[in-house]
PDB file of N, CA and C in Angstrom:
ATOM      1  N   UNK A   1       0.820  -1.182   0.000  1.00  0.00           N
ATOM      2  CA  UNK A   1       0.000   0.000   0.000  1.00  0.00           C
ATOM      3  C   UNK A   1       0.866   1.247   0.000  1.00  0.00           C
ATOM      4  N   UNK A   2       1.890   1.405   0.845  1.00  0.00           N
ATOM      5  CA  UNK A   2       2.812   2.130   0.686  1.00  0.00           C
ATOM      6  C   UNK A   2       3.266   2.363  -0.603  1.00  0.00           C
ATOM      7  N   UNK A   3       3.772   1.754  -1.265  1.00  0.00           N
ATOM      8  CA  UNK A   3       4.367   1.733  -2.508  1.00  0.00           C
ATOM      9  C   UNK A   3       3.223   2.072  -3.513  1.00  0.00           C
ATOM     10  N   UNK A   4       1.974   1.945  -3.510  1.00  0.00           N
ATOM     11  CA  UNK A   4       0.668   2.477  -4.148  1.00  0.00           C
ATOM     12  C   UNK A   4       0.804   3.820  -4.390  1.00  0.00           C
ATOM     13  N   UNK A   5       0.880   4.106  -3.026  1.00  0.00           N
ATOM     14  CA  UNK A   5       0.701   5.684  -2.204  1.00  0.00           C
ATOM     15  C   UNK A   5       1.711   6.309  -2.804  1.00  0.00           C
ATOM     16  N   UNK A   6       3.307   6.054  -2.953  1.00  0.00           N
ATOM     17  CA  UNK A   6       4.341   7.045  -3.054  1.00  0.00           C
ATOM     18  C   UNK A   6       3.949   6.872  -4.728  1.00  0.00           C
ATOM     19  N   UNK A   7       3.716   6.102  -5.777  1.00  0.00           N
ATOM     20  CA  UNK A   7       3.704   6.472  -6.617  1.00  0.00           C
ATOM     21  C   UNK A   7       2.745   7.765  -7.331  1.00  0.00           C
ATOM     22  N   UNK A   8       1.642   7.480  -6.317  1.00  0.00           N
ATOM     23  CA  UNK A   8       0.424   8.457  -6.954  1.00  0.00           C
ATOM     24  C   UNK A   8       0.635   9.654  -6.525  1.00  0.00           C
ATOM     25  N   UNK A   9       1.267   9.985  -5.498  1.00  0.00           N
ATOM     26  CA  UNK A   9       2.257  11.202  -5.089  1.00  0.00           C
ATOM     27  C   UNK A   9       2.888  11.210  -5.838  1.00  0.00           C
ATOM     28  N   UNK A  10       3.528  10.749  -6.117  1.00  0.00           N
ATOM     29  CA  UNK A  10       4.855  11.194  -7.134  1.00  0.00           C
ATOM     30  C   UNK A  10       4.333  11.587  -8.459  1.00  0.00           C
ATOM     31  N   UNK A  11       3.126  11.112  -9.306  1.00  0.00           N
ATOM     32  CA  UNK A  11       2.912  11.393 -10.283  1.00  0.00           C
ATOM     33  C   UNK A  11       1.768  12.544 -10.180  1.00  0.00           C
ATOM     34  N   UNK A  12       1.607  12.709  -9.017  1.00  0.00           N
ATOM     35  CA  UNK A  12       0.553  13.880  -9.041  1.00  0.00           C
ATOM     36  C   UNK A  12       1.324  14.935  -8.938  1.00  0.00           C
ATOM     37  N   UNK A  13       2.592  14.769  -7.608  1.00  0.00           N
ATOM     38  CA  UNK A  13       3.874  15.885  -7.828  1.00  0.00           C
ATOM     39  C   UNK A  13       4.604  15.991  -9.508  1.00  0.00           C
ATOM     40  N   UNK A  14       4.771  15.487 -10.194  1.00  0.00           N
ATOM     41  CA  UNK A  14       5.246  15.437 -11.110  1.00  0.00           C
ATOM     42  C   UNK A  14       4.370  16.197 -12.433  1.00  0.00           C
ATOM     43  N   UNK A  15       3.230  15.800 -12.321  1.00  0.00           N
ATOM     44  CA  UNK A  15       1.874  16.344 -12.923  1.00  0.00           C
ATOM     45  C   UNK A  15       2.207  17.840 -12.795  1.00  0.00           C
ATOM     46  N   UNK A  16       1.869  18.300 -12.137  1.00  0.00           N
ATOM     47  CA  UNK A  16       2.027  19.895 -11.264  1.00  0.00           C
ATOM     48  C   UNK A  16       3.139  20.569 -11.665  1.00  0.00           C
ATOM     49  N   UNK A  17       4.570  19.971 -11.628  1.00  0.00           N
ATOM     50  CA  UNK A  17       5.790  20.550 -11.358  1.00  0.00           C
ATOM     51  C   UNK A  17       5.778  20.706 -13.506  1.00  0.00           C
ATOM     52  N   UNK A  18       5.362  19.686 -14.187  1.00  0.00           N
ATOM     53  CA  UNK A  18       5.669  20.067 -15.373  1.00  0.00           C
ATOM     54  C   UNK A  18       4.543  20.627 -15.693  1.00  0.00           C
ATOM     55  N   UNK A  19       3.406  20.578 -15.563  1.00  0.00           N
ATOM     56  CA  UNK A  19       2.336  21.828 -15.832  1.00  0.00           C
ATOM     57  C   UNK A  19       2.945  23.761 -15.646  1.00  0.00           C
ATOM     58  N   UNK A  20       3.806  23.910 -14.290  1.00  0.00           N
ATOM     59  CA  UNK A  20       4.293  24.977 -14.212  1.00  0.00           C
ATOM     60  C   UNK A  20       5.050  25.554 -14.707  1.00  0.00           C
ATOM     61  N   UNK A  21       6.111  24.091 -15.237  1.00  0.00           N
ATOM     62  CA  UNK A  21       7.275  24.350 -15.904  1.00  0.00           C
ATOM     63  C   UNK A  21       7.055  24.831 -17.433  1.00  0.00           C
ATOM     64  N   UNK A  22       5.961  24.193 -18.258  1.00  0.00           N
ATOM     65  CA  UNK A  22       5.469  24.377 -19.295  1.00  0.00           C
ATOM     66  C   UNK A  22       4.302  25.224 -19.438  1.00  0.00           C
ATOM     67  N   UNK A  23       3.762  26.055 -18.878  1.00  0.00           N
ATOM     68  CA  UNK A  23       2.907  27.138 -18.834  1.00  0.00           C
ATOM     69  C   UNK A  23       3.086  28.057 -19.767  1.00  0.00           C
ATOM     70  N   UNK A  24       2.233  28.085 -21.118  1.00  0.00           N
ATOM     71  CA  UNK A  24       2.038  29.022 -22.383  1.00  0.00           C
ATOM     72  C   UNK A  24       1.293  30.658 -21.808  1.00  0.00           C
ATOM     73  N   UNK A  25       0.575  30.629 -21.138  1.00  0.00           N
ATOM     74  CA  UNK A  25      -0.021  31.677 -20.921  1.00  0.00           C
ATOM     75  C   UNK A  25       0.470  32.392 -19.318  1.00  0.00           C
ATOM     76  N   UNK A  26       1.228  32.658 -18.837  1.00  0.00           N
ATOM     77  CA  UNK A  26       0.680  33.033 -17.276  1.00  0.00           C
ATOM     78  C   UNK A  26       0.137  34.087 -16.951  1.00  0.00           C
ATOM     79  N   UNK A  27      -0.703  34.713 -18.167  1.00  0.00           N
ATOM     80  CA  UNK A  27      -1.647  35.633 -17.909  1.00  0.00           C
ATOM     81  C   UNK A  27      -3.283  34.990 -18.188  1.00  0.00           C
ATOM     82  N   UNK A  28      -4.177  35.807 -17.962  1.00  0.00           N
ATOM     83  CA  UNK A  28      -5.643  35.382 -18.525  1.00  0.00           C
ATOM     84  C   UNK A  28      -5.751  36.034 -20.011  1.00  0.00           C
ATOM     85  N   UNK A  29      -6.385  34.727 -20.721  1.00  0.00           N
ATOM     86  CA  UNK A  29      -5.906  34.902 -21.783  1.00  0.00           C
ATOM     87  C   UNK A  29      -8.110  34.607 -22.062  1.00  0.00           C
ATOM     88  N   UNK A  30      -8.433  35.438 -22.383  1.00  0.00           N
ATOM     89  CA  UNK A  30     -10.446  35.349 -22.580  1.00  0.00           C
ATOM     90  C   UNK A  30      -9.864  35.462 -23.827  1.00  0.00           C
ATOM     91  N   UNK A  31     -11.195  34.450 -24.298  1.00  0.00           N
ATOM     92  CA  UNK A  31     -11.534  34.148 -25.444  1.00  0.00           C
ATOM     93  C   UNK A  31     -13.503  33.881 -25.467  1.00  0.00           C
ATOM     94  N   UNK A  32     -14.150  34.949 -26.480  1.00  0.00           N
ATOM     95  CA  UNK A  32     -15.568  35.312 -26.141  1.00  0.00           C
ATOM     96  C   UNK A  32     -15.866  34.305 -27.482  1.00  0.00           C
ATOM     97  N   UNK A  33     -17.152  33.348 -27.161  1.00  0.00           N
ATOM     98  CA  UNK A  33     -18.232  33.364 -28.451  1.00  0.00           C
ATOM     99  C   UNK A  33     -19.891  33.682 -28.051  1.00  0.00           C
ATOM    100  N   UNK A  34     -20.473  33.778 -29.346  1.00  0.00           N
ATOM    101  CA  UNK A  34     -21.758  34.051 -28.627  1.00  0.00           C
ATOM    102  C   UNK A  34     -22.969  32.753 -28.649  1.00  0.00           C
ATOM    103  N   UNK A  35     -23.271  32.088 -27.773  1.00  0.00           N
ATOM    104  CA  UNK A  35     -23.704  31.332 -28.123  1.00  0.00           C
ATOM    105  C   UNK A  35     -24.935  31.279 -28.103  1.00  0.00           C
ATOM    106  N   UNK A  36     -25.831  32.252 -28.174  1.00  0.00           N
ATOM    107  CA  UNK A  36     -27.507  32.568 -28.996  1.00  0.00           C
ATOM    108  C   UNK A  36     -28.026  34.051 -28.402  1.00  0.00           C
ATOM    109  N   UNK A  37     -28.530  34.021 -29.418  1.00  0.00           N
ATOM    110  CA  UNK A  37     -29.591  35.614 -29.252  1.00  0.00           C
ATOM    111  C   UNK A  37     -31.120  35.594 -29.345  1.00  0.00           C
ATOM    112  N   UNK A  38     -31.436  35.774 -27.744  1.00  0.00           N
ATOM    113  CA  UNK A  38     -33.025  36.186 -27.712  1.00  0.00           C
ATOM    114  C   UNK A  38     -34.019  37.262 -27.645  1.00  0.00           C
ATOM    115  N   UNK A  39     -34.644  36.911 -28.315  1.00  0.00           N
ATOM    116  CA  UNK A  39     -35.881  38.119 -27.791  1.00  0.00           C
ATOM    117  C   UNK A  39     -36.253  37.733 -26.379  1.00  0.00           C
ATOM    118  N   UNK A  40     -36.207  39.494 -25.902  1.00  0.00           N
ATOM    119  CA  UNK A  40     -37.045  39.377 -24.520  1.00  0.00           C
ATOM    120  C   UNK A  40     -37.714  40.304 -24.345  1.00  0.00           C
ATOM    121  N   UNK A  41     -38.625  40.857 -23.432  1.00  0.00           N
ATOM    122  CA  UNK A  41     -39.876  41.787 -23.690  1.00  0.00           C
ATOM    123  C   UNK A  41     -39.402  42.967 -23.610  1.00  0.00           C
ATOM    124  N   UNK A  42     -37.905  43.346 -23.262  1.00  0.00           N
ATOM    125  CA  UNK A  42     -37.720  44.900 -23.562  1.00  0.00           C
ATOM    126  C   UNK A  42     -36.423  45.088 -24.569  1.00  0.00           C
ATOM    127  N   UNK A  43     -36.404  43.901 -25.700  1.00  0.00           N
ATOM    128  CA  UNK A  43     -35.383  44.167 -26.433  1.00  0.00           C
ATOM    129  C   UNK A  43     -34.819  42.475 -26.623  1.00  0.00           C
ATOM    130  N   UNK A  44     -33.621  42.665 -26.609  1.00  0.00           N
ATOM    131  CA  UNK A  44     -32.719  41.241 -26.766  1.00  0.00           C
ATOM    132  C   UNK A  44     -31.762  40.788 -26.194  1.00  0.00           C
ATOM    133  N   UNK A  45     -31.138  39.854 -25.710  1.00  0.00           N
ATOM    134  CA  UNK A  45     -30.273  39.648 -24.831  1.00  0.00           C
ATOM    135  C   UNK A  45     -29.207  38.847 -25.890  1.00  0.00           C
ATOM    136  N   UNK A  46     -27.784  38.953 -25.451  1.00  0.00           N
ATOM    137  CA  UNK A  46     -27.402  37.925 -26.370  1.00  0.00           C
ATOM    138  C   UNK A  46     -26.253  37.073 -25.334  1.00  0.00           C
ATOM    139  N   UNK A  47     -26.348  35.568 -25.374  1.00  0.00           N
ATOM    140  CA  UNK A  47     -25.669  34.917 -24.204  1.00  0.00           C
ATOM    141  C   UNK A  47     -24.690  34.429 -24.685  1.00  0.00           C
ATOM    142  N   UNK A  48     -23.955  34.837 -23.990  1.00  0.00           N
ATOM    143  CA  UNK A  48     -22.004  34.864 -24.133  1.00  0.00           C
ATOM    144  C   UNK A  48     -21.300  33.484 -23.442  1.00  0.00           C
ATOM    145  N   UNK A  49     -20.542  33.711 -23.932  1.00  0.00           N
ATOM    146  CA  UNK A  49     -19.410  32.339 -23.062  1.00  0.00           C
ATOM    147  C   UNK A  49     -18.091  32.810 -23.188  1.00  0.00           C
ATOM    148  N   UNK A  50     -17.579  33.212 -22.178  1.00  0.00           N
ATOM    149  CA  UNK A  50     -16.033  33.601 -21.792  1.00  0.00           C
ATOM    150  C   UNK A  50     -15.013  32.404 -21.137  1.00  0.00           C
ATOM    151  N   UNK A  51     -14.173  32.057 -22.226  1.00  0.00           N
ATOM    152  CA  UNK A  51     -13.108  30.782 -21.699  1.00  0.00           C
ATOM    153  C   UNK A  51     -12.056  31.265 -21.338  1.00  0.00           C
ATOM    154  N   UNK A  52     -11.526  31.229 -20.069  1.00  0.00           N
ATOM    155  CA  UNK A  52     -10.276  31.461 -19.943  1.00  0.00           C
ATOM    156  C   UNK A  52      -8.911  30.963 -20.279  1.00  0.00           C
ATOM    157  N   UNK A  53      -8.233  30.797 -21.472  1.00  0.00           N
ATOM    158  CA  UNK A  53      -7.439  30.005 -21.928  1.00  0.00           C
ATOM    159  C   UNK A  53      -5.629  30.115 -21.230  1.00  0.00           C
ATOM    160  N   UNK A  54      -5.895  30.821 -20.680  1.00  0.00           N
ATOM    161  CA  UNK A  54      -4.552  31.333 -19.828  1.00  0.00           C
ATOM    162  C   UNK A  54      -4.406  30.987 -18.012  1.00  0.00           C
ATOM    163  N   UNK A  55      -3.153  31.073 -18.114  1.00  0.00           N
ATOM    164  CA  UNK A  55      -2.727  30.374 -16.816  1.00  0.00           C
ATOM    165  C   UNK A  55      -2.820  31.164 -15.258  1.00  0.00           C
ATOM    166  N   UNK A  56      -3.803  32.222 -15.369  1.00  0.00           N
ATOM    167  CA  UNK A  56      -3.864  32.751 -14.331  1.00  0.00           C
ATOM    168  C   UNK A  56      -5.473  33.185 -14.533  1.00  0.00           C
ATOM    169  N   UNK A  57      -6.054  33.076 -12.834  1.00  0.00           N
ATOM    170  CA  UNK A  57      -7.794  33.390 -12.853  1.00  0.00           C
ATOM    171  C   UNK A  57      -7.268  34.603 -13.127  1.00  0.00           C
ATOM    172  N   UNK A  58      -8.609  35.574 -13.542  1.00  0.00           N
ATOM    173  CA  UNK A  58      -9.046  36.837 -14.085  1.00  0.00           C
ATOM    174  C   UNK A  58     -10.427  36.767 -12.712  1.00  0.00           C
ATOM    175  N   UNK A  59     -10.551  38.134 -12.716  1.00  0.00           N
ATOM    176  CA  UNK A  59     -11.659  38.727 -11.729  1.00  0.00           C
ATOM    177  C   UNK A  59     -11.896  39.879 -12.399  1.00  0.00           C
ATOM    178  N   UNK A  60     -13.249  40.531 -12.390  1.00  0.00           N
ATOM    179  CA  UNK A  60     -13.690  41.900 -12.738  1.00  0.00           C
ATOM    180  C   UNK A  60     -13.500  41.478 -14.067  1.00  0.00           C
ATOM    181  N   UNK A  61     -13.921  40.564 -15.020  1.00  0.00           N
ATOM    182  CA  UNK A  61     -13.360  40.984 -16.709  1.00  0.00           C
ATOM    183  C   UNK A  61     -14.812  41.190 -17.255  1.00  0.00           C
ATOM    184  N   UNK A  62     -14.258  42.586 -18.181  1.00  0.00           N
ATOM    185  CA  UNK A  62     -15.060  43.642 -18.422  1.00  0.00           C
ATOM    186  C   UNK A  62     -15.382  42.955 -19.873  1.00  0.00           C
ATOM    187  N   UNK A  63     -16.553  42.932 -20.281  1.00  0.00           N
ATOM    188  CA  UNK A  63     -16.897  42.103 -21.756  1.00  0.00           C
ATOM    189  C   UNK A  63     -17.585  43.122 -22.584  1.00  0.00           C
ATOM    190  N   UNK A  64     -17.649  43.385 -23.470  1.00  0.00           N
ATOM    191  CA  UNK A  64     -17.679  44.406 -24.508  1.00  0.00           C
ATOM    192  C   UNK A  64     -18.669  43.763 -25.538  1.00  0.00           C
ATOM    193  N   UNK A  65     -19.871  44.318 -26.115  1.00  0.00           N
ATOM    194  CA  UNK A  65     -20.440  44.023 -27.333  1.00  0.00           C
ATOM    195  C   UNK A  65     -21.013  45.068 -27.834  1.00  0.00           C
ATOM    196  N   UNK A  66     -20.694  45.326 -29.000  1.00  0.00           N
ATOM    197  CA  UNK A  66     -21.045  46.475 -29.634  1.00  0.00           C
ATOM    198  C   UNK A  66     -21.622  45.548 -31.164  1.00  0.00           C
ATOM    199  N   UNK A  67     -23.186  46.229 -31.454  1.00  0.00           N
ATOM    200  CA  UNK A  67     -23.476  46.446 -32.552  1.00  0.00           C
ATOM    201  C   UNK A  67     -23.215  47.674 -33.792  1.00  0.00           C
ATOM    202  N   UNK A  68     -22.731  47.300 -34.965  1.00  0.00           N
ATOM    203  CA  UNK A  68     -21.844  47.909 -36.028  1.00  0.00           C
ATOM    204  C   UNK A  68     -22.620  47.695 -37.615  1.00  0.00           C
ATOM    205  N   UNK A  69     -22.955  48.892 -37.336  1.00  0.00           N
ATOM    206  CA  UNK A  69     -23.407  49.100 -39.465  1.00  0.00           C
ATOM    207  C   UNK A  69     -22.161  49.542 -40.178  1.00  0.00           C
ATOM    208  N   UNK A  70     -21.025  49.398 -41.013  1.00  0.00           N
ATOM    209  CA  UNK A  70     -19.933  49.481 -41.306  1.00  0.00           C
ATOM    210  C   UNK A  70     -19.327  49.691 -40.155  1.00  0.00           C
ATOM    211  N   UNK A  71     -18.892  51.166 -40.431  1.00  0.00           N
ATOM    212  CA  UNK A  71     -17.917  51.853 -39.174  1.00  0.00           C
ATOM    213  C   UNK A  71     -18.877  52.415 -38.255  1.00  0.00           C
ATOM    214  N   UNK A  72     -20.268  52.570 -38.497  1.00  0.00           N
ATOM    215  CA  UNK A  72     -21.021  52.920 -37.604  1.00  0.00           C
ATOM    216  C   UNK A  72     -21.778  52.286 -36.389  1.00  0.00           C
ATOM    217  N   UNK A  73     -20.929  53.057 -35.220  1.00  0.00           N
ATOM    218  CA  UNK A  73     -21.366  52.232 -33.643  1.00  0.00           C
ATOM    219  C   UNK A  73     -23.103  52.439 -33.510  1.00  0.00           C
ATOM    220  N   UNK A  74     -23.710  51.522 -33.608  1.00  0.00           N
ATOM    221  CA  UNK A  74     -24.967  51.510 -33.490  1.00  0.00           C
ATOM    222  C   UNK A  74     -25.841  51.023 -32.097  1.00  0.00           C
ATOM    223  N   UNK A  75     -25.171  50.451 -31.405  1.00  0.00           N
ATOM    224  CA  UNK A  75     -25.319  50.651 -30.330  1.00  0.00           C
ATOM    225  C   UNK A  75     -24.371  49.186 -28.947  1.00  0.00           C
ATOM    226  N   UNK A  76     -24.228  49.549 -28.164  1.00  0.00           N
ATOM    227  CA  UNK A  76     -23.192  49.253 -27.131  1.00  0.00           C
ATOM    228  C   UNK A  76     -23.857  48.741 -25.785  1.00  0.00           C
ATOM    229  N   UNK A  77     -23.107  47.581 -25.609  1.00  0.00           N
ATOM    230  CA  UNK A  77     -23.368  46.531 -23.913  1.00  0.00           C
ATOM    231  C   UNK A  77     -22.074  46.299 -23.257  1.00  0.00           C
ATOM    232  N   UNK A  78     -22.462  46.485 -22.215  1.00  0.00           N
ATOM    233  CA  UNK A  78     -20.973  45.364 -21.330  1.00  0.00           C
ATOM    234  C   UNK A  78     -21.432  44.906 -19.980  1.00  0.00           C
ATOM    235  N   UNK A  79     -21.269  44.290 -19.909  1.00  0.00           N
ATOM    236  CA  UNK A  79     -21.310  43.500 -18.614  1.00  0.00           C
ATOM    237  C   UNK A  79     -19.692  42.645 -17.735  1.00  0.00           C
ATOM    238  N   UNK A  80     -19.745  42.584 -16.454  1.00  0.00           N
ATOM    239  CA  UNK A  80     -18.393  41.775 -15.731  1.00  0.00           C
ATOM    240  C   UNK A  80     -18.957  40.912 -15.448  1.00  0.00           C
ATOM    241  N   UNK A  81     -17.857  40.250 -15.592  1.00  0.00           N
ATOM    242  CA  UNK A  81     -17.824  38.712 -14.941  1.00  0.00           C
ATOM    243  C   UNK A  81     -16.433  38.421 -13.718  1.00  0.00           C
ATOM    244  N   UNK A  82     -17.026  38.136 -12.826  1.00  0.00           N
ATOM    245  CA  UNK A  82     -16.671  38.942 -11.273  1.00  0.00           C
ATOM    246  C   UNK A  82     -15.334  37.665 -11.292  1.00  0.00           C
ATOM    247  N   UNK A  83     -15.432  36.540 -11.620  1.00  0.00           N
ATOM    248  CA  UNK A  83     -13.997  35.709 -11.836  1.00  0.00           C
ATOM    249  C   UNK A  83     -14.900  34.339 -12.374  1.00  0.00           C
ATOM    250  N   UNK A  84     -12.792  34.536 -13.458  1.00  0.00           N
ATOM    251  CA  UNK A  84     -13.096  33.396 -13.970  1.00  0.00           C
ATOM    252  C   UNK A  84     -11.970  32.498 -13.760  1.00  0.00           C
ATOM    253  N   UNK A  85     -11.363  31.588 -13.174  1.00  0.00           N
ATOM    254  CA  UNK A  85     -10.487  30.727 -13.123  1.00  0.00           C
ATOM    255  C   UNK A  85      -9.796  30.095 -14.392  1.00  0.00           C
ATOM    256  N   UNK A  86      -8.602  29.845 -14.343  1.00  0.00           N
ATOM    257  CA  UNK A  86      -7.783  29.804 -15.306  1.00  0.00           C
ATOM    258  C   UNK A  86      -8.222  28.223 -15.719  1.00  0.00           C
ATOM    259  N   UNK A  87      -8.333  28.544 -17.270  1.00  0.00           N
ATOM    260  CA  UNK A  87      -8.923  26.609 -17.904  1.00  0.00           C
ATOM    261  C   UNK A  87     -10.766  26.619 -17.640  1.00  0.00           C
ATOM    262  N   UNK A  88     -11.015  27.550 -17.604  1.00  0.00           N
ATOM    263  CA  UNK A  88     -12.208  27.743 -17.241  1.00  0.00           C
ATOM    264  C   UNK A  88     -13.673  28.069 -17.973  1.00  0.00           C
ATOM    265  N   UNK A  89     -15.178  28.189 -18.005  1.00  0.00           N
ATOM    266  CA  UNK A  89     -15.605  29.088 -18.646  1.00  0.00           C
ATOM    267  C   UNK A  89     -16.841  29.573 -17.964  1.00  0.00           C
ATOM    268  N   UNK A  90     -17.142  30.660 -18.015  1.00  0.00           N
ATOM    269  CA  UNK A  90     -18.450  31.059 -17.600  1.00  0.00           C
ATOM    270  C   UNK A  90     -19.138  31.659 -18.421  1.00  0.00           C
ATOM    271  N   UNK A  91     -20.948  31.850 -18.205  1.00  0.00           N
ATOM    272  CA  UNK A  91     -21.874  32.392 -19.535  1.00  0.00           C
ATOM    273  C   UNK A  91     -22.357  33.685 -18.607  1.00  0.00           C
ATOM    274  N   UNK A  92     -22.393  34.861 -20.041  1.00  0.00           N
ATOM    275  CA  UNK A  92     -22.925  35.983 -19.121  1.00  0.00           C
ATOM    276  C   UNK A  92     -24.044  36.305 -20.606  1.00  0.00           C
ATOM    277  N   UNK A  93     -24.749  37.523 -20.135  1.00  0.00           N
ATOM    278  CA  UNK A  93     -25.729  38.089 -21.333  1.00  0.00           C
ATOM    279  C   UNK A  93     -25.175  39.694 -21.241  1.00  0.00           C
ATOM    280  N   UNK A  94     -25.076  40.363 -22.340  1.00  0.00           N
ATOM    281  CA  UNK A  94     -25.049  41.361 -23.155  1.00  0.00           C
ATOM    282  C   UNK A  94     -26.616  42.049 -23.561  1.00  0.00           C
ATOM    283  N   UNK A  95     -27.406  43.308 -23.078  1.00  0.00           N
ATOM    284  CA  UNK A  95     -28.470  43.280 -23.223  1.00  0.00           C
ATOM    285  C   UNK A  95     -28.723  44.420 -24.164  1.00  0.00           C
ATOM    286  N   UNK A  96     -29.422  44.609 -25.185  1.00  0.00           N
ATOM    287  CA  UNK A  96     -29.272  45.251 -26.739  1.00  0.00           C
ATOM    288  C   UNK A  96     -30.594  45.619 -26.649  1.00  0.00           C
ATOM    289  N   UNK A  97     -30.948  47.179 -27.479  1.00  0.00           N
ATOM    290  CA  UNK A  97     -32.832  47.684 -27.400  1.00  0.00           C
ATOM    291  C   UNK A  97     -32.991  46.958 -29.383  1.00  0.00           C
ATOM    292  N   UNK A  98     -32.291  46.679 -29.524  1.00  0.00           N
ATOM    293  CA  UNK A  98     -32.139  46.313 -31.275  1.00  0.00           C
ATOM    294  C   UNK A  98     -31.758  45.242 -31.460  1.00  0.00           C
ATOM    295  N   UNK A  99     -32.153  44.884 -32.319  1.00  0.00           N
ATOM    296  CA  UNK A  99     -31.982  42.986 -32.772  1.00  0.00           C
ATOM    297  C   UNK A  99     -30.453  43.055 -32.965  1.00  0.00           C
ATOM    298  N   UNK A 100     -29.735  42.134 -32.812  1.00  0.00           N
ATOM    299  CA  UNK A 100     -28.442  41.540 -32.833  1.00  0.00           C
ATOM    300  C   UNK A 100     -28.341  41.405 -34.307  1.00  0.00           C
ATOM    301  N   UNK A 101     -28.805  40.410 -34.952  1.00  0.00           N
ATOM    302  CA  UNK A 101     -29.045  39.812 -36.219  1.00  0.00           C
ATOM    303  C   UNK A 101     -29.174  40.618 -37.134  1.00  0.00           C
ATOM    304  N   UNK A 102     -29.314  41.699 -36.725  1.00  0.00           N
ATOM    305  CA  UNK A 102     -29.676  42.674 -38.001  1.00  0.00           C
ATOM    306  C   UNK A 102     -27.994  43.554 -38.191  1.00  0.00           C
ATOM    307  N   UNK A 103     -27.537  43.465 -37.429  1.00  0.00           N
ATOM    308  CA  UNK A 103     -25.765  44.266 -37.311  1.00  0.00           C
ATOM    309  C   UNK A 103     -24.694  43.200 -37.105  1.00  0.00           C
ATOM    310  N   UNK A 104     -23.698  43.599 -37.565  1.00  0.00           N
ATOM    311  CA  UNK A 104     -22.499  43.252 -37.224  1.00  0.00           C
ATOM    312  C   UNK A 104     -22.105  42.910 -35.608  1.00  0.00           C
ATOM    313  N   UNK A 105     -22.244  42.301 -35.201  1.00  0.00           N
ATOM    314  CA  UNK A 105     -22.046  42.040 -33.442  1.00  0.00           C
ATOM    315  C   UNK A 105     -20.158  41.996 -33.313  1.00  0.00           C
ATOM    316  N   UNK A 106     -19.526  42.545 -32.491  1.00  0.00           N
ATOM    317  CA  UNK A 106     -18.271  42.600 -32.078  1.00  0.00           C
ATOM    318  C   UNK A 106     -18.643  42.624 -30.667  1.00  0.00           C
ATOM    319  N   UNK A 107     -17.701  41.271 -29.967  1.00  0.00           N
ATOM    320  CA  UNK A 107     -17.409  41.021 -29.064  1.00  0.00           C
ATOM    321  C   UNK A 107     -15.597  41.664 -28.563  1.00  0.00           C
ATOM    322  N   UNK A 108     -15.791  41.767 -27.126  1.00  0.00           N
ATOM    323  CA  UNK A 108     -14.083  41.849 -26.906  1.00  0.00           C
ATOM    324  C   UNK A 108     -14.129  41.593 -25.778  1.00  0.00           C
ATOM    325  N   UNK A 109     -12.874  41.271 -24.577  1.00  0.00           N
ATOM    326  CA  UNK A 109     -12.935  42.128 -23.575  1.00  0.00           C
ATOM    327  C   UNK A 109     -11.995  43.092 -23.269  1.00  0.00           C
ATOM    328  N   UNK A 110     -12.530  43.886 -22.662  1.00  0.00           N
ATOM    329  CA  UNK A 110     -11.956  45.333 -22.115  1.00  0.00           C
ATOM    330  C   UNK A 110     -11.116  45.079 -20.717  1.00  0.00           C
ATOM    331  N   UNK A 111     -10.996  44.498 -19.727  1.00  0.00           N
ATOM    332  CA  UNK A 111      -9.785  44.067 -19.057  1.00  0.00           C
ATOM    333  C   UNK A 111     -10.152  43.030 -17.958  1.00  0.00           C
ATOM    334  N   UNK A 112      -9.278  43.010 -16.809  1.00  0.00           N
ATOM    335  CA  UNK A 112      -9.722  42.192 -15.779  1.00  0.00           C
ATOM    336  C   UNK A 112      -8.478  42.941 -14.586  1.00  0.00           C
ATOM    337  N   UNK A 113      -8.996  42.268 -13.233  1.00  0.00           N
ATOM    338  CA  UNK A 113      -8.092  42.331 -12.603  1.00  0.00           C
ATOM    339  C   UNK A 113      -7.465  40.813 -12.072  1.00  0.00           C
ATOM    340  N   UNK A 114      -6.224  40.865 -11.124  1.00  0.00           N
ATOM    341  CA  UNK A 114      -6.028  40.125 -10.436  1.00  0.00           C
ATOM    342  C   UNK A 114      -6.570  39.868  -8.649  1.00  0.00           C
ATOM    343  N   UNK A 115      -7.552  38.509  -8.794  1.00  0.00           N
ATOM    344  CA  UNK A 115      -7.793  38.308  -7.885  1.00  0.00           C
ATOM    345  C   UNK A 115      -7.161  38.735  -6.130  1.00  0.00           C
TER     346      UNK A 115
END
């Protein structure tokens, strides 16, 4: 049993130590899609999914959606998402007085802090 034990330690220590060692991101690295747009009785909502692909949680990240007729800002949402843990994802909504579908939708986010 002993000998059970030190191995699964060892490979869980080992797990960890090269996860750190090999770390691509050690910042928060959001990445937005939108994954549907509804009607609701005072306009439209459109529901988001923010993945954190980077090696450090994010807190406060500020999400950005702007509807766009060419270069023209037609109208603007944002909402936070209070934390998101690194490898992670959470869904937020973006809330619009104008159909989504009818404009250009641009997503971003605008920043975060550290927890």
């Amino acid at each position: 049993m002993g000998g059970i034990g030190f191995f699964i330690v060892a490979g869980v220590l080992g797990f960890l130590l090269y996860t750190a060692i090999n770390e691509d991101h050690p910042i928060p690295d959001v990445k937005l899609s939108v994954d549907s747009v509804l009607r609701i009785r005072n306009g439209y909502v459109v529901r988001v999914t923010a993945t954190n692909e980077g090696g450090l949680t994010a807190g406060g990240v500020i999400v950005e959606g702007e509807l766009r007729k060419g270069a023209e800002l037609v109208e603007r949402s944002e909402t936070v998402i209070e934390f998101l843990p690194s490898r992670s994802k959470k869904r937020a909504g973006l809330f619009f007085s104008r159909d989504p579908n009818q404009f250009e939708l641009k997503l971003r986010p605008l920043g975060y802090e550290e927890p």
